[in-house]
C-alpha atoms as a PDB file:
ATOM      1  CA  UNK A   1     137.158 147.490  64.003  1.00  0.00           C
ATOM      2  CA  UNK A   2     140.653 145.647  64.691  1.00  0.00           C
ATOM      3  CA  UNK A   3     143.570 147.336  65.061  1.00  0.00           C
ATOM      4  CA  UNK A   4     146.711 146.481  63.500  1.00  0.00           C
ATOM      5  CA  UNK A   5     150.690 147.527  62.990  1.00  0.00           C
ATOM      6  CA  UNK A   6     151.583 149.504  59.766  1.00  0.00           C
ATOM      7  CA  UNK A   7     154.888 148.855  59.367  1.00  0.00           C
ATOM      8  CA  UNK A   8     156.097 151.659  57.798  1.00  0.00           C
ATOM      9  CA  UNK A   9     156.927 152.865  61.571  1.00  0.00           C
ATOM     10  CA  UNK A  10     159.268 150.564  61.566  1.00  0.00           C
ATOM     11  CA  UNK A  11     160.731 150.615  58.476  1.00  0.00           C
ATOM     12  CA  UNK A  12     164.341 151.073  59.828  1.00  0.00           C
ATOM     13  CA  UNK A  13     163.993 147.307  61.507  1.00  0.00           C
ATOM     14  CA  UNK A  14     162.795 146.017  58.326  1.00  0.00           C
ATOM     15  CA  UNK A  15     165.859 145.759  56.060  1.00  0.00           C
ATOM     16  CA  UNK A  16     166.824 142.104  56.160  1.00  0.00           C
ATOM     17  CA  UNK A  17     164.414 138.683  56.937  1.00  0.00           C
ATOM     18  CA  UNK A  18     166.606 138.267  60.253  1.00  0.00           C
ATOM     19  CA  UNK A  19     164.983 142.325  60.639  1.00  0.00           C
ATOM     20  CA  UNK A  20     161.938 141.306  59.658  1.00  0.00           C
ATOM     21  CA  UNK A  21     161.526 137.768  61.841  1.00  0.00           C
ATOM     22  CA  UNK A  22     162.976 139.895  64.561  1.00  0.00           C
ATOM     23  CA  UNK A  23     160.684 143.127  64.481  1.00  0.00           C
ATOM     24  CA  UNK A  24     157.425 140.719  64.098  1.00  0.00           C
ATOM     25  CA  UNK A  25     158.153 138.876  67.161  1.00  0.00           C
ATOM     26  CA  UNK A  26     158.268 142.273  69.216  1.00  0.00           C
ATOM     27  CA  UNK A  27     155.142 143.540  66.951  1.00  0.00           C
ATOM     28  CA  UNK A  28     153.598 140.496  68.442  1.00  0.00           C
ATOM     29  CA  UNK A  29     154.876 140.985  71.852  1.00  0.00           C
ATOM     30  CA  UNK A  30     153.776 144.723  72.231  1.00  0.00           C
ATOM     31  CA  UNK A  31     149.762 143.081  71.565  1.00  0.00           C
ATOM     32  CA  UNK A  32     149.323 143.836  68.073  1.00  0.00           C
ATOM     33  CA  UNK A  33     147.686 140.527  66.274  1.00  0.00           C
ATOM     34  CA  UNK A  34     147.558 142.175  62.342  1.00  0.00           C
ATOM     35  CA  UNK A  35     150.001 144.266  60.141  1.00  0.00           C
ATOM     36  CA  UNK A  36     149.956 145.855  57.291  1.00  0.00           C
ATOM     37  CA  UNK A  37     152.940 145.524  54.770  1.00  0.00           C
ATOM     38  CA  UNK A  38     154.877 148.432  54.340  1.00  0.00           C
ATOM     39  CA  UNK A  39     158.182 149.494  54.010  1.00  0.00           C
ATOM     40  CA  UNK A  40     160.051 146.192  54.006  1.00  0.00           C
ATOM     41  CA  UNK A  41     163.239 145.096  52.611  1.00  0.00           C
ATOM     42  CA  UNK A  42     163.781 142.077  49.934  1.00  0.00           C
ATOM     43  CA  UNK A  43     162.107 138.981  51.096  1.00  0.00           C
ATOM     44  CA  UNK A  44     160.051 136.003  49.502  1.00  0.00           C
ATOM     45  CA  UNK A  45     156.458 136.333  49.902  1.00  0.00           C
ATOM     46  CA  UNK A  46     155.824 132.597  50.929  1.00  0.00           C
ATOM     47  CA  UNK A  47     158.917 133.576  53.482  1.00  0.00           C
ATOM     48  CA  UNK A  48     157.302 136.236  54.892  1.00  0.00           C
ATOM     49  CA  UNK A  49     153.879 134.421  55.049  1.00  0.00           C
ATOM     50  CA  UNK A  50     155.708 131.782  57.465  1.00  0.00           C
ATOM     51  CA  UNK A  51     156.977 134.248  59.894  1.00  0.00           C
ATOM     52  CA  UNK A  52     153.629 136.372  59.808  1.00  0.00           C
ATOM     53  CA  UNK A  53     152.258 132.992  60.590  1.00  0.00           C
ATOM     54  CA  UNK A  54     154.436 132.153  63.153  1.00  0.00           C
ATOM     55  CA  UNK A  55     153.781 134.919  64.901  1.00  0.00           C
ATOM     56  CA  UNK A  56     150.113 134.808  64.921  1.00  0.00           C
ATOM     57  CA  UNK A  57     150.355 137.886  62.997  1.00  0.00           C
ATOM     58  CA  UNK A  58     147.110 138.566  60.250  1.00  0.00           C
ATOM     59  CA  UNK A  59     148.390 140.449  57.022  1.00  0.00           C
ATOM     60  CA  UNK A  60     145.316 142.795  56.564  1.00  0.00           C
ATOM     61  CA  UNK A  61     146.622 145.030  53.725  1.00  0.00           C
ATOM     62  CA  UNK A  62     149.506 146.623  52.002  1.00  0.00           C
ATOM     63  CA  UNK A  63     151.110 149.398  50.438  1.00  0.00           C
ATOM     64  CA  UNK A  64     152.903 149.010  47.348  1.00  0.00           C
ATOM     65  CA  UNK A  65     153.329 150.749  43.929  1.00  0.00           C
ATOM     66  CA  UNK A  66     151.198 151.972  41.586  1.00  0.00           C
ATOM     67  CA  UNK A  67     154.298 151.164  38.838  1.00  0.00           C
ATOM     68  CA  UNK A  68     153.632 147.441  39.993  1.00  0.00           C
ATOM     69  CA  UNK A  69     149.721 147.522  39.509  1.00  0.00           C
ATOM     70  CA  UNK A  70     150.278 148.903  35.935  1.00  0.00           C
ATOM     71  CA  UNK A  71     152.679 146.625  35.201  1.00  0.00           C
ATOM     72  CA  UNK A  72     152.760 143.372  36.671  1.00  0.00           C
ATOM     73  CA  UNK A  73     149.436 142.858  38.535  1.00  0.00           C
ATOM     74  CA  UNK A  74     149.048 139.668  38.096  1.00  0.00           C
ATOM     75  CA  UNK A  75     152.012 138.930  40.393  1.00  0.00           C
ATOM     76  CA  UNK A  76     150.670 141.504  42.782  1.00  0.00           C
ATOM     77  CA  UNK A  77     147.624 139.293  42.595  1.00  0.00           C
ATOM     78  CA  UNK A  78     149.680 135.812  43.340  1.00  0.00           C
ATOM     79  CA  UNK A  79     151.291 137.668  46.178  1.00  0.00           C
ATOM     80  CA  UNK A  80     148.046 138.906  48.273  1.00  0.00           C
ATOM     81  CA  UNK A  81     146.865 135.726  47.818  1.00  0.00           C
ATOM     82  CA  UNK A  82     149.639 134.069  49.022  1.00  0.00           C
ATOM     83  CA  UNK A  83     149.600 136.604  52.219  1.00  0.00           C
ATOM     84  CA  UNK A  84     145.346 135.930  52.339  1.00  0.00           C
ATOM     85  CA  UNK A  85     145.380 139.835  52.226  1.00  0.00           C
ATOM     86  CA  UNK A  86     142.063 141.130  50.878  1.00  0.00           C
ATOM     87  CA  UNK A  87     143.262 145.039  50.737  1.00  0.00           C
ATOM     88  CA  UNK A  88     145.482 146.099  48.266  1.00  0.00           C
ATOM     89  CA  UNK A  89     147.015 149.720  49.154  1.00  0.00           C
ATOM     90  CA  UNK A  90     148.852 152.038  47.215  1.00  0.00           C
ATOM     91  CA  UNK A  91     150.445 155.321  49.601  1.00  0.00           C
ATOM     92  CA  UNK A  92     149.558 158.301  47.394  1.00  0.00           C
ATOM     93  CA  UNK A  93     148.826 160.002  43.877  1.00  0.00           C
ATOM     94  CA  UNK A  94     151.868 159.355  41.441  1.00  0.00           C
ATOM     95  CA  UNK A  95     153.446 162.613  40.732  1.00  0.00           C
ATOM     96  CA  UNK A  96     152.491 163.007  37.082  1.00  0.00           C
ATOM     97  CA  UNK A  97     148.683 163.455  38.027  1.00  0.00           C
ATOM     98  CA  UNK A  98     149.548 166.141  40.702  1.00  0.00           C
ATOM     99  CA  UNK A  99     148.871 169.430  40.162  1.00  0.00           C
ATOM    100  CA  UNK A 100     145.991 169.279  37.750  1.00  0.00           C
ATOM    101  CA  UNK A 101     142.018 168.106  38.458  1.00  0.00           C
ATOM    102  CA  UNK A 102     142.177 166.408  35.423  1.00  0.00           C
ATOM    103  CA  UNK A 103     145.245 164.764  36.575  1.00  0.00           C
ATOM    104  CA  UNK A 104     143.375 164.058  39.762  1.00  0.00           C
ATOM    105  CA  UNK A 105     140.250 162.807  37.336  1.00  0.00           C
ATOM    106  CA  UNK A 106     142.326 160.317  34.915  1.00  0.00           C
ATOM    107  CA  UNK A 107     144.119 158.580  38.100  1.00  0.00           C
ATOM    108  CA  UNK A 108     140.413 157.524  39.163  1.00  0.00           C
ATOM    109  CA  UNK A 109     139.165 156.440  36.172  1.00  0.00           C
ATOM    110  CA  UNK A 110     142.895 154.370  35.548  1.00  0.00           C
ATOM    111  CA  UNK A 111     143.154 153.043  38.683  1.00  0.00           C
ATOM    112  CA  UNK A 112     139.119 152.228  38.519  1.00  0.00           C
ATOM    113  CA  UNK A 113     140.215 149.608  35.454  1.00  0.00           C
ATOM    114  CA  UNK A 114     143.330 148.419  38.014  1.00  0.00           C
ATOM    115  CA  UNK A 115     140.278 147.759  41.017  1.00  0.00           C
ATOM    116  CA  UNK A 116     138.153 146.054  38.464  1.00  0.00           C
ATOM    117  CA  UNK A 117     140.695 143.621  37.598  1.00  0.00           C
ATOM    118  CA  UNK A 118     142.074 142.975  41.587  1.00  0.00           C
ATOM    119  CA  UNK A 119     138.020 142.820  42.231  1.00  0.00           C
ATOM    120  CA  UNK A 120     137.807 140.012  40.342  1.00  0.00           C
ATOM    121  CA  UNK A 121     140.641 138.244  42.067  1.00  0.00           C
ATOM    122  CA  UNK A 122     138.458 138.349  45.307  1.00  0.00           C
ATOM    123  CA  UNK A 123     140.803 141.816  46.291  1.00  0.00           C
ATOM    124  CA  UNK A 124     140.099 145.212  46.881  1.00  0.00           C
ATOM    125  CA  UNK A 125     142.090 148.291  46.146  1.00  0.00           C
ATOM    126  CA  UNK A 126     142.542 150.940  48.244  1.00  0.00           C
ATOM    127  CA  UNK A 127     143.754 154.273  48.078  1.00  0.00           C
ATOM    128  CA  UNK A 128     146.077 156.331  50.907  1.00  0.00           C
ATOM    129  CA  UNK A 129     145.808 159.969  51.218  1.00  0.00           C
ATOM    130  CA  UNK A 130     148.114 162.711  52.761  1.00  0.00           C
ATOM    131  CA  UNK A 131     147.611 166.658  52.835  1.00  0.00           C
ATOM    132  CA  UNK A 132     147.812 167.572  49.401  1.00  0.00           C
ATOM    133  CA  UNK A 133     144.334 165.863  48.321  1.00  0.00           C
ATOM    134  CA  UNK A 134     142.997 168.837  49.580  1.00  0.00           C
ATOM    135  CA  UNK A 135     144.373 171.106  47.752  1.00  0.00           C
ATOM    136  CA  UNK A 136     141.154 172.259  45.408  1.00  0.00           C
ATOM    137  CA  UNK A 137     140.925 172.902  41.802  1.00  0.00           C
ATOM    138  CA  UNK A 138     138.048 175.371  40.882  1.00  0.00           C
ATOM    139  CA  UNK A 139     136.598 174.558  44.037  1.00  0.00           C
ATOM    140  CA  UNK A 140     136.485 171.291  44.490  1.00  0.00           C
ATOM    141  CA  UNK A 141     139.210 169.239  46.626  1.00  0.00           C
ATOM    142  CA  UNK A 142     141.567 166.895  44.582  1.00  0.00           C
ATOM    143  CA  UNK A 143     139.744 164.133  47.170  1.00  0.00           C
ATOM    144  CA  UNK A 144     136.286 164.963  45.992  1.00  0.00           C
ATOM    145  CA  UNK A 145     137.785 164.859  42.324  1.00  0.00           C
ATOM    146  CA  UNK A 146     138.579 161.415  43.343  1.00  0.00           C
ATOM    147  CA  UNK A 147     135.650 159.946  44.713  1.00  0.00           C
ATOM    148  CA  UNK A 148     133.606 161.038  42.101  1.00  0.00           C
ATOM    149  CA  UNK A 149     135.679 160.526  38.927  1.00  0.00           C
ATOM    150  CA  UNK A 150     136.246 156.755  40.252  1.00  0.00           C
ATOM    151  CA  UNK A 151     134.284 152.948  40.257  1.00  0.00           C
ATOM    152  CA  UNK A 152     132.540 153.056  43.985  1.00  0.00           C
ATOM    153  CA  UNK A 153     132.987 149.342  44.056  1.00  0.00           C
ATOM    154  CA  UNK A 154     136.056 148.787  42.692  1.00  0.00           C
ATOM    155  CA  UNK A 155     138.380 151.724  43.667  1.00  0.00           C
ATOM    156  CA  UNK A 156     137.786 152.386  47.624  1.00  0.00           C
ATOM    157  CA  UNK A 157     139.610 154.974  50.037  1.00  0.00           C
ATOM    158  CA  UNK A 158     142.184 154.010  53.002  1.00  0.00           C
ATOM    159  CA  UNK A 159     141.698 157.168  55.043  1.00  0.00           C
ATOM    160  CA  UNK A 160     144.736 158.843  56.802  1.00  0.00           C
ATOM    161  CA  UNK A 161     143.226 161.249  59.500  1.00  0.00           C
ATOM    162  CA  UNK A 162     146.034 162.419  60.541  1.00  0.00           C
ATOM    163  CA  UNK A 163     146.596 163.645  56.501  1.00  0.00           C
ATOM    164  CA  UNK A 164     143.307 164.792  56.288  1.00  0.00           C
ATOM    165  CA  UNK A 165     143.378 166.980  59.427  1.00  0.00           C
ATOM    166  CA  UNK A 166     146.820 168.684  58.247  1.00  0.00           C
ATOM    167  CA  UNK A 167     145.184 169.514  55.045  1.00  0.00           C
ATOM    168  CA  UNK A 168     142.341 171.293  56.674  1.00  0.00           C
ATOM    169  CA  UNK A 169     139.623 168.745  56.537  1.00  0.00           C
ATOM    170  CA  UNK A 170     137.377 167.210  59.053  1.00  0.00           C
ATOM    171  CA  UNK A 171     138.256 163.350  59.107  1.00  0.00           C
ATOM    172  CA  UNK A 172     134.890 162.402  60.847  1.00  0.00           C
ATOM    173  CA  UNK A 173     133.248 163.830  57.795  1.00  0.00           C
ATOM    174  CA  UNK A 174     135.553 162.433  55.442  1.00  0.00           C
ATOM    175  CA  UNK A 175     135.017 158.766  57.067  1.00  0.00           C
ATOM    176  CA  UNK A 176     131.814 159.431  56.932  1.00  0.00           C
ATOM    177  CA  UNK A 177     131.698 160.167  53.210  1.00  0.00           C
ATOM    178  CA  UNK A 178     133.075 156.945  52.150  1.00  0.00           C
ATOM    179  CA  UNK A 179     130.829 154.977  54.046  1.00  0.00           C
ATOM    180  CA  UNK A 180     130.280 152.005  51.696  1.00  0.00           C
ATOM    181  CA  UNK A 181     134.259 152.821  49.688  1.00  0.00           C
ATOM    182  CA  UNK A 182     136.360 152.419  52.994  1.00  0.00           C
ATOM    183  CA  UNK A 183     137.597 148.860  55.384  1.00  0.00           C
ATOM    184  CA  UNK A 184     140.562 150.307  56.737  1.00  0.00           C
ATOM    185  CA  UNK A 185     141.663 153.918  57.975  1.00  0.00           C
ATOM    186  CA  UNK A 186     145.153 154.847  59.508  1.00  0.00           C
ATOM    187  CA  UNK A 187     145.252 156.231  62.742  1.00  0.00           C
ATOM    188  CA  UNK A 188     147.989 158.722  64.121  1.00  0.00           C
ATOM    189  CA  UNK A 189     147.532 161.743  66.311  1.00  0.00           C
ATOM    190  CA  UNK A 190     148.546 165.878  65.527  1.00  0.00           C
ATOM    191  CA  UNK A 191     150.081 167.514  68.026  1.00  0.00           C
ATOM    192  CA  UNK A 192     151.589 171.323  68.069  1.00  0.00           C
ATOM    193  CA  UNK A 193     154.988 172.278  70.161  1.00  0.00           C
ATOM    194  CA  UNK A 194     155.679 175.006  72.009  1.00  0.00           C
ATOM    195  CA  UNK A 195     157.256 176.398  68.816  1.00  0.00           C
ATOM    196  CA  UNK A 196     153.950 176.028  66.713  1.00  0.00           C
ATOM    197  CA  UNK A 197     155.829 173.211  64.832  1.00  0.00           C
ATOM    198  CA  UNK A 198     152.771 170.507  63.626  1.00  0.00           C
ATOM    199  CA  UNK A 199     153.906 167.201  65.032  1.00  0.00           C
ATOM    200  CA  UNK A 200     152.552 163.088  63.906  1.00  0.00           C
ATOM    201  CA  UNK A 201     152.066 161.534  67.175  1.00  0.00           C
ATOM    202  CA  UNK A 202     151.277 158.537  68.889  1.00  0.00           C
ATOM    203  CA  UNK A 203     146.917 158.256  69.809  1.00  0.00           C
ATOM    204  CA  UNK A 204     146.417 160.540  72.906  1.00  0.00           C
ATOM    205  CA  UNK A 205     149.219 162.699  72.799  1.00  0.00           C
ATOM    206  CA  UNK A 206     147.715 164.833  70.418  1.00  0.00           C
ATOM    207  CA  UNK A 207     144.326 167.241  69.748  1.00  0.00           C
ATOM    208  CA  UNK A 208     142.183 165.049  67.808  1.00  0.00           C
ATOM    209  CA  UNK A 209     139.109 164.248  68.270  1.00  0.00           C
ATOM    210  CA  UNK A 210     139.742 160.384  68.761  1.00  0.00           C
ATOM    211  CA  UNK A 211     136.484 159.799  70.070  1.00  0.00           C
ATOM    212  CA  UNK A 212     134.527 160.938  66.959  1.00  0.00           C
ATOM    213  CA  UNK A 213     136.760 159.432  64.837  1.00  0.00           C
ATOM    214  CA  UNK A 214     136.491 155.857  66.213  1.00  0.00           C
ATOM    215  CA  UNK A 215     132.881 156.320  66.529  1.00  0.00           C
ATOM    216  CA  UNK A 216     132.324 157.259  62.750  1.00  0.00           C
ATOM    217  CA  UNK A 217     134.288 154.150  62.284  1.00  0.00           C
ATOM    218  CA  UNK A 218     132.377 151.721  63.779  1.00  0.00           C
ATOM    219  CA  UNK A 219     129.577 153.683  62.183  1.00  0.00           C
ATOM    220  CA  UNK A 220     130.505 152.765  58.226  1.00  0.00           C
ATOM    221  CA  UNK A 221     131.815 149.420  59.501  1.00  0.00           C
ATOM    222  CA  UNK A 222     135.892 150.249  59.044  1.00  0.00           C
ATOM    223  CA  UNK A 223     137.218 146.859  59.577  1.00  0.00           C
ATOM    224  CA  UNK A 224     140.607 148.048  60.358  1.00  0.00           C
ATOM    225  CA  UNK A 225     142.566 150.269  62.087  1.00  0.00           C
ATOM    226  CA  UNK A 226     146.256 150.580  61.317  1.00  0.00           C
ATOM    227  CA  UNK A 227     148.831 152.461  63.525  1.00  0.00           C
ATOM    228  CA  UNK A 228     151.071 154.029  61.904  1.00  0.00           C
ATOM    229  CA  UNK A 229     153.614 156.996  62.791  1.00  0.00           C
ATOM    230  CA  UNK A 230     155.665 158.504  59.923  1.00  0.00           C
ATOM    231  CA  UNK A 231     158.262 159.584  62.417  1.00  0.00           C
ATOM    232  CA  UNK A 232     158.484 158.677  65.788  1.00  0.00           C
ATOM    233  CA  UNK A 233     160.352 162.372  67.220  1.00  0.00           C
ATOM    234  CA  UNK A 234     160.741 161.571  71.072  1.00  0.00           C
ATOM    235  CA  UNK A 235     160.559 157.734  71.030  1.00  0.00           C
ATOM    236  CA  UNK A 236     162.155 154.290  69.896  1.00  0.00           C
ATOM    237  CA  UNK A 237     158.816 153.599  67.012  1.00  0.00           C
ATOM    238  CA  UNK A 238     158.056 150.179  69.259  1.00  0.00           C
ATOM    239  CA  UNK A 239     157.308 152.327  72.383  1.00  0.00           C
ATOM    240  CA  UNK A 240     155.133 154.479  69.597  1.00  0.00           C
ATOM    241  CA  UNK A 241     153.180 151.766  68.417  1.00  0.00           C
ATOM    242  CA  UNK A 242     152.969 150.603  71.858  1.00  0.00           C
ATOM    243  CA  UNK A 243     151.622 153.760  73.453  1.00  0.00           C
ATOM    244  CA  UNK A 244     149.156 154.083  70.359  1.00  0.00           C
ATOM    245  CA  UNK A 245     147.626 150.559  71.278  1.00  0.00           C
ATOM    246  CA  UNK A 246     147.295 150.843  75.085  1.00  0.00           C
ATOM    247  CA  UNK A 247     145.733 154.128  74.229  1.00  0.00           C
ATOM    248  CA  UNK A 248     143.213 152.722  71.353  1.00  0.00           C
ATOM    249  CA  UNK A 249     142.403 149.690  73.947  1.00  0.00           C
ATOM    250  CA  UNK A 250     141.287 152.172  76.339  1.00  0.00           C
ATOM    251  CA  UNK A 251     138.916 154.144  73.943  1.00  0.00           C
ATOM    252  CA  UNK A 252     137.283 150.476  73.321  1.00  0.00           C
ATOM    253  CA  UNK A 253     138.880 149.244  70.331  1.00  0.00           C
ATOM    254  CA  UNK A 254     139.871 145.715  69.641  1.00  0.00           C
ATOM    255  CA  UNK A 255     142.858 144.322  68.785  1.00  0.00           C
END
């Protein structure tokens, strides 16, 4: 597994191309050699290609929206390729199939359709999870509803441990069940204040079990490992995502 930038965590240095130019050059700096697109202001995609490039910078996957899949994915399409991104991400469940199983159950079977056409393009779609997947309906978690109501080849899972570990869940199990559905997780830490206030933080300066996680990993073959922070409390995010890295380099990880 490689590790690589989500940059999401740095969404407030992404709002212009001079942002964007800018915050890849320290992304590079800091010892990251991928990102993953996320969270970036207007830019062309053959633009943003030649900076990435510039940089030495791989584009591993992305996060956009589902409204774009539905509706214009053959552009989608024309822009991975033009990024040579292979993993096609979207951040969550759309809120009209929230609250129900058989919401949960007609997302996987629609976006199954979406991964069947993006699998043919040579791309893969993946799917991004926070707390509320495990939620369960009659017993069963909307995640479960998910894997099994969906194509295993053509609609595979982009684990968020941190997620899955706020909504009760083991994530060494849960990488472990999509062994086969899953080439990139995101890795962020839990941590708890003083004031029993549940914190995202950077790898090592929280409670989880880091070790087990990176070693289920390697053990389903996760190709990548994207660090990303959804808020960065006591830190500028590049110290964050720098601090996450040193940390991931010790525990054996590549970058």
């Amino acid at each position: 597994m490689k590790v690589a930038a989500q940059l999401y965590t740095l969404r407030d240095y992404l709002k212009t191309p001079n942002d964007i130019a800018s915050t890849l050059k320290k992304v590079k700096e800091i010892g990251y050699n991928a990102v993953q697109i996320s969270g970036m202001g207007p830019i062309g995609h053959k633009e943003l290609k030649e900076m990435t490039d510039r940089e030495g910078l791989k584009i591993c996957a992305t996060h956009i929206s589902y409204a774009d899949l539905v509706n214009r994915i053959d552009s989608v399409i024309e822009q991975h390729h033009i990024w040579d991104c292979t993993y096609v991400g979207i951040g969550g469940l759309p809120n009209e199939y929230k609250g129900s199983g058989e919401g949960y159950a007609a997302f996987a079977r629609e976006a199954s359709e979406i991964g069947k056409k993006l699998q043919q393009a040579g791309l893969t779609f993946i799917y991004h999870n926070h707390d509320f997947e495990f939620a369960k309906f009659e017993g069963q978690t909307g995640m479960d509803i998910l894997r099994e109501n969906s194509d295993s080849q053509a609609f595979h899972f982009e684990l968020d441990v941190y997620w899955a570990q706020a909504g009760g869940a083991d994530p060494v199990e849960w990488i472990r069940k999509f062994n086969g559905r899953m080439k990139v997780v995101h890795l962020k830490d839990m941590l708890v204040t003083h004031n029993r206030e549940q914190r995202v933080a950077e790898i090592g300066e929280g409670n989880m079990n880091f070790a087990g996680i990176l070693a289920a990993c390697r053990e389903i073959g996760v190709e990548w490992g994207a660090v990303e922070q959804d808020f960065c409390f006591d830190r500028n995010p590049f110290d964050s995502v720098a601090i996450s890295l040193e940390r991931l380099k010790r525990l054996g990880i590549d970058v």
